[in-house]
PDB file of N, CA and C in Angstrom:
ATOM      1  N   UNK A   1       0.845  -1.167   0.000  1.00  0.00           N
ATOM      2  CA  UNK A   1       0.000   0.000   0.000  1.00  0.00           C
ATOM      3  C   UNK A   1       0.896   1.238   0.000  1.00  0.00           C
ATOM      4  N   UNK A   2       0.813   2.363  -0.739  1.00  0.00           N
ATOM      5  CA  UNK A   2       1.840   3.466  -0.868  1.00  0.00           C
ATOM      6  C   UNK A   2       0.115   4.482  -0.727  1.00  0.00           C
ATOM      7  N   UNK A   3       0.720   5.638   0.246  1.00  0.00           N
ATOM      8  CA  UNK A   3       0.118   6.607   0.505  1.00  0.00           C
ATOM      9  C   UNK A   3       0.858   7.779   0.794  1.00  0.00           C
ATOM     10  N   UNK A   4       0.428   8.447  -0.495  1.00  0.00           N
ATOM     11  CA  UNK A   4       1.200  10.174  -0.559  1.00  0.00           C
ATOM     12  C   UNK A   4      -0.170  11.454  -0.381  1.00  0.00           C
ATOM     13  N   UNK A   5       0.962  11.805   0.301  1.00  0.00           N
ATOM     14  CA  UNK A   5       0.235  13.026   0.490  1.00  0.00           C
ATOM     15  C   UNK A   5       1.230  14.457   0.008  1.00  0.00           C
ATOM     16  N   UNK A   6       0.454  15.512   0.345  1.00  0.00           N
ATOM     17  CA  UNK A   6       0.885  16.683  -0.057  1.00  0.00           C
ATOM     18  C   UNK A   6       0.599  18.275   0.763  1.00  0.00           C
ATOM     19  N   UNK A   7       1.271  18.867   1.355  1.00  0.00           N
ATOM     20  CA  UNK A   7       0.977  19.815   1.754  1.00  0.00           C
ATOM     21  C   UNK A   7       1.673  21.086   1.424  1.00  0.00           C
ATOM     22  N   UNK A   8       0.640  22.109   1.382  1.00  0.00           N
ATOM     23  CA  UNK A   8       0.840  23.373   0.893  1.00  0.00           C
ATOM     24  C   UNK A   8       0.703  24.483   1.708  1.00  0.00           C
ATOM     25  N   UNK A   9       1.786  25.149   2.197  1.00  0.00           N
ATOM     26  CA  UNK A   9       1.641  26.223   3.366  1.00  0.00           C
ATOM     27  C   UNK A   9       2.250  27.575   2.356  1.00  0.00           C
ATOM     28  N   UNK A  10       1.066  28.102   2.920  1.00  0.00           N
ATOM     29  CA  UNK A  10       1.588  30.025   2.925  1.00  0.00           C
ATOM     30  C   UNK A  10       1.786  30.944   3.654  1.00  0.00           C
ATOM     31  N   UNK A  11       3.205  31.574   3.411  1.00  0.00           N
ATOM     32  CA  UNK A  11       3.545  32.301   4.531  1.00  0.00           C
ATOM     33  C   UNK A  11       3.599  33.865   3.815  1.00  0.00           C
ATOM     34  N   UNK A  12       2.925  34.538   4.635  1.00  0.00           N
ATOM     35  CA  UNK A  12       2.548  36.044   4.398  1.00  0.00           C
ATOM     36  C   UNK A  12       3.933  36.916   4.843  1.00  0.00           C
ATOM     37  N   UNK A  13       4.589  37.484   4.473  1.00  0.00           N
ATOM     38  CA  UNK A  13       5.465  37.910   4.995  1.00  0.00           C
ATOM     39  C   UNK A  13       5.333  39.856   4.344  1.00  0.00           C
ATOM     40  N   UNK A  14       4.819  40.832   5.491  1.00  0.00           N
ATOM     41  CA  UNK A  14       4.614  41.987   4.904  1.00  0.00           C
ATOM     42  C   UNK A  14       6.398  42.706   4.781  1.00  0.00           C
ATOM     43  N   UNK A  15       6.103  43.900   3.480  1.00  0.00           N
ATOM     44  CA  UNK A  15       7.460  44.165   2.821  1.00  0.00           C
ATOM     45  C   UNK A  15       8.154  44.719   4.284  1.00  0.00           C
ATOM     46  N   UNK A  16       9.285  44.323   4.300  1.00  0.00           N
ATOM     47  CA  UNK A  16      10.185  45.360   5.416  1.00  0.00           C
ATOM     48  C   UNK A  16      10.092  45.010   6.475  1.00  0.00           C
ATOM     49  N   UNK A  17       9.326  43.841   6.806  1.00  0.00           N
ATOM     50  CA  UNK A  17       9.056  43.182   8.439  1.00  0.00           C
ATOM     51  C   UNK A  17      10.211  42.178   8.361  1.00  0.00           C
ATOM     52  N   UNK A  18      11.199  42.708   9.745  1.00  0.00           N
ATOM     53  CA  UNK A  18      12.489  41.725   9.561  1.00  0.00           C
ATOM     54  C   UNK A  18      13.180  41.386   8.649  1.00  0.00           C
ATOM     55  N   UNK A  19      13.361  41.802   7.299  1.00  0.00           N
ATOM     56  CA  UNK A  19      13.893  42.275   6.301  1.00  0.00           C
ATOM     57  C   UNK A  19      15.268  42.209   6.518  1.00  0.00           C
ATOM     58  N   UNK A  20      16.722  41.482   6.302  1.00  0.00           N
ATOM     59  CA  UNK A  20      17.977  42.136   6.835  1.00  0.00           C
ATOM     60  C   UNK A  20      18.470  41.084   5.806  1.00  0.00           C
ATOM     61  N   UNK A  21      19.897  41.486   5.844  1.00  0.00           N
ATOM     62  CA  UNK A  21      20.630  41.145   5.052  1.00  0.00           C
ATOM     63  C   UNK A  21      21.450  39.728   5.542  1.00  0.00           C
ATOM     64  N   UNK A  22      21.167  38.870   5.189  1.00  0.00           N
ATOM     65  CA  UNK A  22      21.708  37.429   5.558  1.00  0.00           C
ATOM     66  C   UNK A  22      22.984  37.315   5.221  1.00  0.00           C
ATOM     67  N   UNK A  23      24.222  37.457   5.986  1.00  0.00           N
ATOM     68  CA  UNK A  23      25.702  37.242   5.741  1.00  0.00           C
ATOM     69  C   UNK A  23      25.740  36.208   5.371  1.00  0.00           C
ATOM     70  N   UNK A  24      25.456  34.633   5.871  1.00  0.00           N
ATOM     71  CA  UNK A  24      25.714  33.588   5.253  1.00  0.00           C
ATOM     72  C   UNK A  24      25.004  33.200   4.001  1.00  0.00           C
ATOM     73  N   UNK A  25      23.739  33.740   3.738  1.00  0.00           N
ATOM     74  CA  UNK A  25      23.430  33.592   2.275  1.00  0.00           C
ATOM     75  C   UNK A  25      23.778  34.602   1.308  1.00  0.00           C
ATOM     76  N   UNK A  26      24.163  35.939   1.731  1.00  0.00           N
ATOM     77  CA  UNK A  26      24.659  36.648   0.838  1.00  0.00           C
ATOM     78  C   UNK A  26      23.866  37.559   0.871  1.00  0.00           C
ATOM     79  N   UNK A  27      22.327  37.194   0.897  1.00  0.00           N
ATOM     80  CA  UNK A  27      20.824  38.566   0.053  1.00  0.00           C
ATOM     81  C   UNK A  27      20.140  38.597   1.249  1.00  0.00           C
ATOM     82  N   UNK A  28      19.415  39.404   1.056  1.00  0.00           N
ATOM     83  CA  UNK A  28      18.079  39.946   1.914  1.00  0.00           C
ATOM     84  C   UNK A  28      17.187  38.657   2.117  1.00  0.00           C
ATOM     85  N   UNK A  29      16.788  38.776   2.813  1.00  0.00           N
ATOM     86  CA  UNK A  29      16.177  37.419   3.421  1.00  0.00           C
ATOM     87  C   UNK A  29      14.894  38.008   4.346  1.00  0.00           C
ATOM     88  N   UNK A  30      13.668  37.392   4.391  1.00  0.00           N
ATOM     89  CA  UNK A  30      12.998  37.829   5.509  1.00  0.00           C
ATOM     90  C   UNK A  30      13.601  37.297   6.881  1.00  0.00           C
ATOM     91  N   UNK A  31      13.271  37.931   7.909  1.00  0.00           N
ATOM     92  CA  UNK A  31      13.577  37.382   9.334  1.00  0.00           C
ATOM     93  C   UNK A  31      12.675  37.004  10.116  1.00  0.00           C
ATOM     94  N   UNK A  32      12.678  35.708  10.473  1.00  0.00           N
ATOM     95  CA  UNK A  32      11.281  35.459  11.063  1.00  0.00           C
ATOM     96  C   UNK A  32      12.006  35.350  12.585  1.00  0.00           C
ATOM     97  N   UNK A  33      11.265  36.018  13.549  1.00  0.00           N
ATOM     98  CA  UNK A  33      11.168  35.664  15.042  1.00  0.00           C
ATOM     99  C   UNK A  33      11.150  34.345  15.344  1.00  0.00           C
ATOM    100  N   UNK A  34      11.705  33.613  16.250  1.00  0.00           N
ATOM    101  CA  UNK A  34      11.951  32.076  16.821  1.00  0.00           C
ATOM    102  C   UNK A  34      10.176  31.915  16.841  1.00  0.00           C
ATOM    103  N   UNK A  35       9.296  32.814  17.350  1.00  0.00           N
ATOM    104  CA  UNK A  35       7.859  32.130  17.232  1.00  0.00           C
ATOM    105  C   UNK A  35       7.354  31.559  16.013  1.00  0.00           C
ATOM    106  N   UNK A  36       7.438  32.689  15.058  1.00  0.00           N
ATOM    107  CA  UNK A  36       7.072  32.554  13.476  1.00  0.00           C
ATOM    108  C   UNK A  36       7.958  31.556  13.088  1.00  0.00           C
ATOM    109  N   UNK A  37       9.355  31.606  13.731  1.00  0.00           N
ATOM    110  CA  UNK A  37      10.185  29.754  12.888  1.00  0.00           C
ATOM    111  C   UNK A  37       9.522  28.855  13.206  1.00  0.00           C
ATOM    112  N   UNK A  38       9.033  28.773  14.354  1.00  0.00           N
ATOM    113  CA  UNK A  38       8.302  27.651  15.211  1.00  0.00           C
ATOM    114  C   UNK A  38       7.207  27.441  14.262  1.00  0.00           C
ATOM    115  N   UNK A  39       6.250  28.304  14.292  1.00  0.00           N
ATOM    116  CA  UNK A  39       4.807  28.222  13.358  1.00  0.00           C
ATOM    117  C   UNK A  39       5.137  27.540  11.785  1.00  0.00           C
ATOM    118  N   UNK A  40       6.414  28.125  11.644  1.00  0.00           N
ATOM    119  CA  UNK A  40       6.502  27.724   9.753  1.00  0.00           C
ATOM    120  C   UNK A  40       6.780  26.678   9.620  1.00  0.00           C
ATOM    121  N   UNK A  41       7.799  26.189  10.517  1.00  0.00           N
ATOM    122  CA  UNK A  41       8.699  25.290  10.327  1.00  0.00           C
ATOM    123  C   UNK A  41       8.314  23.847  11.266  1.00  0.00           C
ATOM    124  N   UNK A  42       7.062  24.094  12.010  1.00  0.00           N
ATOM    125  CA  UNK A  42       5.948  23.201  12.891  1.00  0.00           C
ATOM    126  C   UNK A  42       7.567  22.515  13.766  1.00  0.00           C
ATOM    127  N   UNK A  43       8.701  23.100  14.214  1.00  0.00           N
ATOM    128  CA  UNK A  43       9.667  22.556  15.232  1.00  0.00           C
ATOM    129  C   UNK A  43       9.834  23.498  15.961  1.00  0.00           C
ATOM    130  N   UNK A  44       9.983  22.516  17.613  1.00  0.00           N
ATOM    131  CA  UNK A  44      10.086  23.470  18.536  1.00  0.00           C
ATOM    132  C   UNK A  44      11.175  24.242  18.531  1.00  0.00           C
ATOM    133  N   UNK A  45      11.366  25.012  19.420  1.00  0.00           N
ATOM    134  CA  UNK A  45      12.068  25.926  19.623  1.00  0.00           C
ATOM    135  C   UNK A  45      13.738  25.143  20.228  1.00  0.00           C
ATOM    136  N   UNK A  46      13.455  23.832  20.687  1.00  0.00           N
ATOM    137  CA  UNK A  46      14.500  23.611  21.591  1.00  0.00           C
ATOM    138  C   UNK A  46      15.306  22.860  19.855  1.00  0.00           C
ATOM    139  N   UNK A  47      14.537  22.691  18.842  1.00  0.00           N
ATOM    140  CA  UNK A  47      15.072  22.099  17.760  1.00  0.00           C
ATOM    141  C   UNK A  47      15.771  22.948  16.832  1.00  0.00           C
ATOM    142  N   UNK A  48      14.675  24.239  16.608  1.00  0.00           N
ATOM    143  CA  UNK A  48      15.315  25.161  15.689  1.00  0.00           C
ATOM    144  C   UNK A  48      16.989  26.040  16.271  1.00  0.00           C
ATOM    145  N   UNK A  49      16.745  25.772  17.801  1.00  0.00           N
ATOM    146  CA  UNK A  49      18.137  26.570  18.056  1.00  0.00           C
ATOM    147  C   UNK A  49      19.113  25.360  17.917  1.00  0.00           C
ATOM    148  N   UNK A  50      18.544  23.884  18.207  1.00  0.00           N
ATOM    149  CA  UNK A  50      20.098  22.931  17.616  1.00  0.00           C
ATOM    150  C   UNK A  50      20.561  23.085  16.444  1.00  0.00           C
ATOM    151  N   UNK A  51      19.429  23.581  15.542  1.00  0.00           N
ATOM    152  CA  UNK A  51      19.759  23.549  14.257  1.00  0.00           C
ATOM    153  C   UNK A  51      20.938  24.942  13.830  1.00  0.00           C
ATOM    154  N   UNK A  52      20.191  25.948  14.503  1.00  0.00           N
ATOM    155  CA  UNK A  52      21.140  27.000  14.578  1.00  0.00           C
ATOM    156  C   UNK A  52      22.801  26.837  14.576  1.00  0.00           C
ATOM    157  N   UNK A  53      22.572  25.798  16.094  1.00  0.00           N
ATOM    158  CA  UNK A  53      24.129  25.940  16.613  1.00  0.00           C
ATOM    159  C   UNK A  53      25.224  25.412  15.708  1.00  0.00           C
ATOM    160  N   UNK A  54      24.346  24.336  15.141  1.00  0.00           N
ATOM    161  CA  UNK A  54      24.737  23.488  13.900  1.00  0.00           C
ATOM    162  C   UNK A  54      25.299  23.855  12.530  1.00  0.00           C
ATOM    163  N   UNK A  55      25.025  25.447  12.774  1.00  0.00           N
ATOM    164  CA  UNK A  55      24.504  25.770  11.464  1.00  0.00           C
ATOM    165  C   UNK A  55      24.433  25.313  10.143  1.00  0.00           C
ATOM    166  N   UNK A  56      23.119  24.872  10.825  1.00  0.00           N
ATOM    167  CA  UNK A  56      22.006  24.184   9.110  1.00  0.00           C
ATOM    168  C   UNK A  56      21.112  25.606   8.842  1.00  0.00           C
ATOM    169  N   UNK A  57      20.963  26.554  10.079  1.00  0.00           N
ATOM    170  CA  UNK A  57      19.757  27.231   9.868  1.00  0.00           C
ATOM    171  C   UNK A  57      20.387  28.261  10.314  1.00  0.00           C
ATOM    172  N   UNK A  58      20.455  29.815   9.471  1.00  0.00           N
ATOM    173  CA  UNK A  58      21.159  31.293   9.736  1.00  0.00           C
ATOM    174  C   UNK A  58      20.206  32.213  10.731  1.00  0.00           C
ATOM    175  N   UNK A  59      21.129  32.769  11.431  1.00  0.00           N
ATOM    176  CA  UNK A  59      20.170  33.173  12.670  1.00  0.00           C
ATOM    177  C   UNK A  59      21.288  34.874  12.546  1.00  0.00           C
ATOM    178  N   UNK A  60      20.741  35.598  13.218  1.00  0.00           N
ATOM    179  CA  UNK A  60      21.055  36.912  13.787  1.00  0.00           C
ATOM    180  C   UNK A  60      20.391  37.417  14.683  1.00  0.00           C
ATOM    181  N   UNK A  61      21.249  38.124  15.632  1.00  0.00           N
ATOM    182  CA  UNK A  61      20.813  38.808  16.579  1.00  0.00           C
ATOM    183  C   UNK A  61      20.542  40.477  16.625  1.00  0.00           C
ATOM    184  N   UNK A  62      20.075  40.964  16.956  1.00  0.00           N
ATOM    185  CA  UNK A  62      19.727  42.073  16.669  1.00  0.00           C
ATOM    186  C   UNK A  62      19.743  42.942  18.214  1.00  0.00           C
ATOM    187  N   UNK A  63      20.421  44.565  17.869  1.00  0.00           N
ATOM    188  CA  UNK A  63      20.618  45.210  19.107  1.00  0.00           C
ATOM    189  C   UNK A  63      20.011  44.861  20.317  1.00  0.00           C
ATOM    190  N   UNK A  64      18.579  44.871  20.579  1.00  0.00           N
ATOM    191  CA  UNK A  64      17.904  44.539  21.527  1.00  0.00           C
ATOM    192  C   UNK A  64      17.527  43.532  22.081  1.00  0.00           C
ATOM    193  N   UNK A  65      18.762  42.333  21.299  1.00  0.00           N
ATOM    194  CA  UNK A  65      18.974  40.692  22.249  1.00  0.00           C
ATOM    195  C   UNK A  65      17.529  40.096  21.308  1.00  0.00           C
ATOM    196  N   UNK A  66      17.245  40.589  20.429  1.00  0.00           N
ATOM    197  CA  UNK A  66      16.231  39.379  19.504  1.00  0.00           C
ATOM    198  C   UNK A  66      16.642  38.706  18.686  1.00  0.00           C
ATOM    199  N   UNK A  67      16.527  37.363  18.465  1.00  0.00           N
ATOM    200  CA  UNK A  67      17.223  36.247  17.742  1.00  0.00           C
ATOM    201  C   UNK A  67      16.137  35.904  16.390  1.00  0.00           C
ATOM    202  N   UNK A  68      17.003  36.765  15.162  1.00  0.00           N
ATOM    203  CA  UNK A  68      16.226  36.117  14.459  1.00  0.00           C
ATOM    204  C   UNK A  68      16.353  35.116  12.942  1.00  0.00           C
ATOM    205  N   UNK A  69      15.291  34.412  12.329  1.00  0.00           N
ATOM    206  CA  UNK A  69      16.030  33.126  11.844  1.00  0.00           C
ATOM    207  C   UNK A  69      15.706  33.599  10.071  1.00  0.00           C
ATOM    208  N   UNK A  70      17.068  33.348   9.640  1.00  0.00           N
ATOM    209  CA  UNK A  70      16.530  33.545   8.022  1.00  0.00           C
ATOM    210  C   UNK A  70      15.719  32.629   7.874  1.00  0.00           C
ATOM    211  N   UNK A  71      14.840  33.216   6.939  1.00  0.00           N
ATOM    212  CA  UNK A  71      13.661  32.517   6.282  1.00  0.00           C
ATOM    213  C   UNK A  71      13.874  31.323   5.111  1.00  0.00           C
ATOM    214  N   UNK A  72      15.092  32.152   4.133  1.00  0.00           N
ATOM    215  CA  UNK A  72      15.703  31.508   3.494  1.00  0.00           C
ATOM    216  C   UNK A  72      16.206  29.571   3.608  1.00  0.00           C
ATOM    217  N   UNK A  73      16.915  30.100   4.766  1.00  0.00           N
ATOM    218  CA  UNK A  73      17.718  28.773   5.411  1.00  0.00           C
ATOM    219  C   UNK A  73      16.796  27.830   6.352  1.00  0.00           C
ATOM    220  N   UNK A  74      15.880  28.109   6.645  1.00  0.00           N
ATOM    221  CA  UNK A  74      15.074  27.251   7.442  1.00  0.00           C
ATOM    222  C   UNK A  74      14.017  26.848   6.495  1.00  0.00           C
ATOM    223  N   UNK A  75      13.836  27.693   5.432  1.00  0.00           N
ATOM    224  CA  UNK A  75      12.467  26.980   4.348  1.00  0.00           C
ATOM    225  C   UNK A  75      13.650  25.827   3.919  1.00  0.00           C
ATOM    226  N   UNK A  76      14.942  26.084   3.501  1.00  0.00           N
ATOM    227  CA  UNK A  76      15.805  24.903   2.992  1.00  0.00           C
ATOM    228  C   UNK A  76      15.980  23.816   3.539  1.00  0.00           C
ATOM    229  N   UNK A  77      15.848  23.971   5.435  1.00  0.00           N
ATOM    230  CA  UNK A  77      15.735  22.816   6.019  1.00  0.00           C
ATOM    231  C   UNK A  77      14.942  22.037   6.065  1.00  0.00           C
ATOM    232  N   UNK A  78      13.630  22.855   6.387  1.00  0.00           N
ATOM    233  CA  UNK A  78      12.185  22.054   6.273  1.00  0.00           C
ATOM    234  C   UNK A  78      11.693  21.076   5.123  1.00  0.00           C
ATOM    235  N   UNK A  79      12.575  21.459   3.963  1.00  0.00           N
ATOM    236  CA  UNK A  79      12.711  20.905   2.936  1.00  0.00           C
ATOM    237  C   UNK A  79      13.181  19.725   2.592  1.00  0.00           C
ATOM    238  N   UNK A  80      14.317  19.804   3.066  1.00  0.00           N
ATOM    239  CA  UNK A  80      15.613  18.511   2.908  1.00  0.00           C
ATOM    240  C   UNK A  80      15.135  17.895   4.293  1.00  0.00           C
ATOM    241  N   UNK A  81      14.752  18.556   5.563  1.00  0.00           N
ATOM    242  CA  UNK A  81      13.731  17.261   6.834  1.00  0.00           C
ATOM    243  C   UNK A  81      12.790  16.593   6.009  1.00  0.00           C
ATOM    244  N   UNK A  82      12.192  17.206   5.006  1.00  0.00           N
ATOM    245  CA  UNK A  82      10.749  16.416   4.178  1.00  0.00           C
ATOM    246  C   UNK A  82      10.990  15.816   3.296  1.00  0.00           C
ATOM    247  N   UNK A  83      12.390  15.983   2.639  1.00  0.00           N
ATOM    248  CA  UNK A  83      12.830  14.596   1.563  1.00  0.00           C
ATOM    249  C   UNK A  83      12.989  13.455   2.240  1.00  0.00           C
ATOM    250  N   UNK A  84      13.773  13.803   3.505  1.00  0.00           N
ATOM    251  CA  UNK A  84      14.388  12.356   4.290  1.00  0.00           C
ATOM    252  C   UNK A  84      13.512  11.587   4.738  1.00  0.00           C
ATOM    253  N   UNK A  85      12.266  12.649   5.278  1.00  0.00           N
ATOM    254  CA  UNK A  85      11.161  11.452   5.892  1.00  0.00           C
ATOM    255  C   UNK A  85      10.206  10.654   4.736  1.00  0.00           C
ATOM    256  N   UNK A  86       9.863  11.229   3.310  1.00  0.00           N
ATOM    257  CA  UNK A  86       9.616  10.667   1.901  1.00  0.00           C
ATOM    258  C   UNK A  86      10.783   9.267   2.111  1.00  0.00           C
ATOM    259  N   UNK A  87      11.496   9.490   2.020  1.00  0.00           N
ATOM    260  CA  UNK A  87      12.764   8.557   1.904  1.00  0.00           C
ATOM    261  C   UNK A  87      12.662   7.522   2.686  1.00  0.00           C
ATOM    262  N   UNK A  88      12.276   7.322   3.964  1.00  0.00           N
ATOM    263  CA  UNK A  88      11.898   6.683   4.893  1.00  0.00           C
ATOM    264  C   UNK A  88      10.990   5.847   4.782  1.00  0.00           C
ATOM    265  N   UNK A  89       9.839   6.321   3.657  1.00  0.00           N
ATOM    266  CA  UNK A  89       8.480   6.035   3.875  1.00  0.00           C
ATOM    267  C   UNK A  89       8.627   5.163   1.989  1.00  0.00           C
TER     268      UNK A  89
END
């Protein structure tokens, strides 16, 4: 029995909200807050910062001690996490 599925998420991201320039990817990138990584990326928080430390996933901090996660690099993870578990299955 083979059962595929498919899911389709949209993420709204308004112009200039967390907006910054991603050193490790090079370009502008949105910045999502550790909540909004959490929401996009459906992993907790204690996962997305291993991933950080790891760096699989680009993070910056910002003057006022806020940690935030390129959008870029974590849509890439969520990605390559969802080939492996296809792969599995």
């Amino acid at each position: 029995m083979t059962i595929e599925t498919e899911r389709f998420m949209t993420v709204k991201i308004h112009p200039g909200k967390h907006c910054q320039f991603c050193e490790v990817c090079g370009s502008n990138s949105p910045m999502l807050t550790t909540t909004e990584a959490e929401q996009f990326s459906r992993m907790s928080s204690l996962a997305i910062f291993r991933l950080i430390e790891a760096g699989r996933i680009h993070s910056r901090e910002t003057a006022a001690s806020l940690l935030l996660v390129c959008f870029n690099s974590l849509s890439a993870e969520k990605s390559k996490q969802q080939s492996i578990k296809e792969q599995k299955l």
